[in-house]
Protein backbone atom coordinates (compact mmCIF):
# COMPACT_ATOMS: atom_id res chain seq x y z
CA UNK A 1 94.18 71.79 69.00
CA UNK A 2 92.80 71.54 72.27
CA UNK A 3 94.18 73.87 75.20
CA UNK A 4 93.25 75.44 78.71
CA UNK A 5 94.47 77.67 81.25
CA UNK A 6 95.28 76.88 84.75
CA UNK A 7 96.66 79.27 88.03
CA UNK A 8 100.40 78.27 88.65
CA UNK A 9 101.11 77.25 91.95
CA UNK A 10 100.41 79.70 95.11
CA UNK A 11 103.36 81.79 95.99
CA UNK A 12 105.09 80.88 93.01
CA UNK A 13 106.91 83.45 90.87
CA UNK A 14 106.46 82.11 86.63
CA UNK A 15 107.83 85.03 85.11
CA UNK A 16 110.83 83.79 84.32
CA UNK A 17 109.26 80.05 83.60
CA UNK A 18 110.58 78.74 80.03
CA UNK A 19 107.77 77.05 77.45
CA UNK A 20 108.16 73.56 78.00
CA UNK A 21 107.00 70.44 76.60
CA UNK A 22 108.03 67.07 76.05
CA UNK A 23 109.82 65.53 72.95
CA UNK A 24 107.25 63.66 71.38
CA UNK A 25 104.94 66.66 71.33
CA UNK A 26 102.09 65.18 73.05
CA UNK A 27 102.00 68.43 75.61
CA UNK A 28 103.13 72.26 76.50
CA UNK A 29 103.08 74.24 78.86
CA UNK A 30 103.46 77.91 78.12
CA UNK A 31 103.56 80.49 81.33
CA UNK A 32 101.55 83.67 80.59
CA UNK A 33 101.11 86.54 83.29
CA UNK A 34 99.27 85.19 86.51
CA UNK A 35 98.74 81.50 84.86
CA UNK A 36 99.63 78.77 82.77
CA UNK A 37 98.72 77.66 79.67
CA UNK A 38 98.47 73.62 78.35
CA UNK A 39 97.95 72.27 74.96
CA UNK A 40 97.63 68.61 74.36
CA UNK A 41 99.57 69.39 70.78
CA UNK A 42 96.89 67.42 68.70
CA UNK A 43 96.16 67.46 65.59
CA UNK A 44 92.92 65.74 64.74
CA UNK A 45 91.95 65.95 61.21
CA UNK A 46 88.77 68.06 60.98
CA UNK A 47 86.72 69.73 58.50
CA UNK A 48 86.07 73.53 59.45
CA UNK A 49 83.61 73.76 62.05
CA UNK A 50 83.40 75.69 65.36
CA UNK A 51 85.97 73.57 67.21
CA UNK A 52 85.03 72.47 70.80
CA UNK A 53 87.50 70.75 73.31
CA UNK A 54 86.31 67.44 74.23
CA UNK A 55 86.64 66.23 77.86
CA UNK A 56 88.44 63.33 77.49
CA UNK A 57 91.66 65.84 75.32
CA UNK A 58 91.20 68.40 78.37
CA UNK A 59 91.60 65.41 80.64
CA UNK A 60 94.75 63.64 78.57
CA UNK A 61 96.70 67.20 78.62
CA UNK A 62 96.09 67.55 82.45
CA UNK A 63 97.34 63.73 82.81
CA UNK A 64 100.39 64.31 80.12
CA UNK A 65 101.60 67.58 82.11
CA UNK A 66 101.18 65.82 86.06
CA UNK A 67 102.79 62.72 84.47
CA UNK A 68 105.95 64.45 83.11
CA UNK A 69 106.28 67.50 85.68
CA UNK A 70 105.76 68.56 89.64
CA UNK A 71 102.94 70.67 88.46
CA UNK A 72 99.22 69.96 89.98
CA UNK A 73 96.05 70.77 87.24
CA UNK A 74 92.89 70.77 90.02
CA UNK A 75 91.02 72.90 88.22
CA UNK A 76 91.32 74.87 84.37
CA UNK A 77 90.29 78.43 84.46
CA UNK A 78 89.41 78.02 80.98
CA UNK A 79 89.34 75.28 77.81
CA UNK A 80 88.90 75.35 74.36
CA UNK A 81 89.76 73.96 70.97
CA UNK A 82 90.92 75.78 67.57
CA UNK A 83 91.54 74.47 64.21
CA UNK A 84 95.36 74.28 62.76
CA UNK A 85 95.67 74.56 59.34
CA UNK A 86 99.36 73.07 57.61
CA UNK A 87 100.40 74.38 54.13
CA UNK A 88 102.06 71.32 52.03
CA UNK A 89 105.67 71.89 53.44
CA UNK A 90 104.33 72.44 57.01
CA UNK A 91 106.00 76.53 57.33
CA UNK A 92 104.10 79.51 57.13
CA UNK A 93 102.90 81.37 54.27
CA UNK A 94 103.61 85.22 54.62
CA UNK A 95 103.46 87.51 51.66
CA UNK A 96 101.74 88.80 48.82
CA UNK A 97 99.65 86.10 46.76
CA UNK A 98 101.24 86.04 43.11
CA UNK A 99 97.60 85.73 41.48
CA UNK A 100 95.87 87.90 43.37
CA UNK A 101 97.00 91.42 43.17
CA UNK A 102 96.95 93.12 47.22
CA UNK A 103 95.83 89.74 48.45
CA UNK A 104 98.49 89.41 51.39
CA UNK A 105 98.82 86.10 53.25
CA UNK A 106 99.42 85.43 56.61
CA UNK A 107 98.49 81.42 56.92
CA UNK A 108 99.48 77.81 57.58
CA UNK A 109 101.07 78.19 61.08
CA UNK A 110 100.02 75.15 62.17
CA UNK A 111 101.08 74.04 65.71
CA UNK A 112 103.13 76.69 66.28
CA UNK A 113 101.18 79.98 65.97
CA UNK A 114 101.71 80.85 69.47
CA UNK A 115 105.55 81.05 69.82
CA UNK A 116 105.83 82.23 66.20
CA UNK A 117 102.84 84.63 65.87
CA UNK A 118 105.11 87.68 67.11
CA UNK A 119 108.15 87.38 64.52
CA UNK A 120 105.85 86.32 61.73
CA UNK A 121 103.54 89.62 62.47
CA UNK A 122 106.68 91.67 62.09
CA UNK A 123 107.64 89.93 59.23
CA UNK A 124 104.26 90.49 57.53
CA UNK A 125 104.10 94.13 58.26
CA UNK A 126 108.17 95.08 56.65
CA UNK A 127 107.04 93.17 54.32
CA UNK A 128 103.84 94.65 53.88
CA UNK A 129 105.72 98.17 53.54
CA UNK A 130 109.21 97.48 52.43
CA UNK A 131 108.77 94.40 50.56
CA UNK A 132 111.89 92.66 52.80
CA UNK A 133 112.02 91.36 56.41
CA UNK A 134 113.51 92.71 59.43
CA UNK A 135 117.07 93.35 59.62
CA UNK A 136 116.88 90.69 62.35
CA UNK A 137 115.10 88.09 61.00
CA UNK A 138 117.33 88.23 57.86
CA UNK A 139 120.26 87.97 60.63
CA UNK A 140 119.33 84.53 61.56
CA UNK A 141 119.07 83.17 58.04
CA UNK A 142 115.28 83.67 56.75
CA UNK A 143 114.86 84.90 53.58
CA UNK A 144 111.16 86.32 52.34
CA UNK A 145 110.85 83.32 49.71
CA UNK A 146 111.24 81.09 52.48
CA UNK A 147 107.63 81.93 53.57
CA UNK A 148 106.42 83.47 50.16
CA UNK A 149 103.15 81.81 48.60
CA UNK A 150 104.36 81.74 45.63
CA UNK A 151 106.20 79.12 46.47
CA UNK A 152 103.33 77.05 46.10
CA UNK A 153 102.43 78.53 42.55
CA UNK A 154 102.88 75.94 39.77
CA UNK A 155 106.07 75.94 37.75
């Protein structure tokens, strides 16, 4: 996944900025404190290797984001790449393994590590030391074999 970091425009308050990308997934842009942050949303197959962004993804995101908004990319702060990894039914894997006893897994976020990376960290630690997930997160309907590796495990 290839991504970079740019200065929002001068004089402009982001703090309340939503994420925002477009429909087909081919950008983001996520505000962070004092700057923005793109992704071009790829996913090129890789083997594992130390990812680097390659000009020509840095320069697509830039031209996806000024195509589709009012925002102006002149210069990134900062780029880089990072590899996604996808378990079989594309959701996140967060619990203990079921063959390997104290082996906890937190894995297979995919495209979506950044927006999800703070519920699925609380999930990991109630689950970690209560064996269920937060009161909350049960709320809105997810259950802890939803994201349980053993769900995976052959029948």
């Amino acid at each position: 996944r290839t991504a970079l970091v740019f200065d929002p425009p001068a004089g402009v308050d982001t703090s309340a900025w939503a994420h925002t990308g477009d429909l087909d997934e081919t950008w983001y842009v996520k505000p962070q404190p004092g700057q923005f942050m793109v992704s071009l949303s790829d996913a090129t197959p890789s083997p594992p290797c130390d990812a680097w962004p390659e000009e020509i993804d840095i320069a697509q995101a830039i031209f996806n984001v000024e195509q589709a908004t009012n925002l102006r990319i002149t210069r990134p702060r900062r780029t880089w790449a990072g590899l996604r990894s996808f378990l079989p039914d594309e959701q996140a894997a967060v619990g203990f393994a079921p063959d390997a006893e104290g082996f906890f897994w937190l894995a297979g976020q995919g495209g979506v590590g950044i927006l999800t990376s703070p519920a699925l960290s609380r999930a990991a630690a109630s689950l970690i030391e209560t064996g269920e997930l937060p009161a909350d997160l049960r709320a809105l309907g997810l259950a802890a074999g939803d994201l349980a590796p053993a769900r995976f495990a052959p029948a």
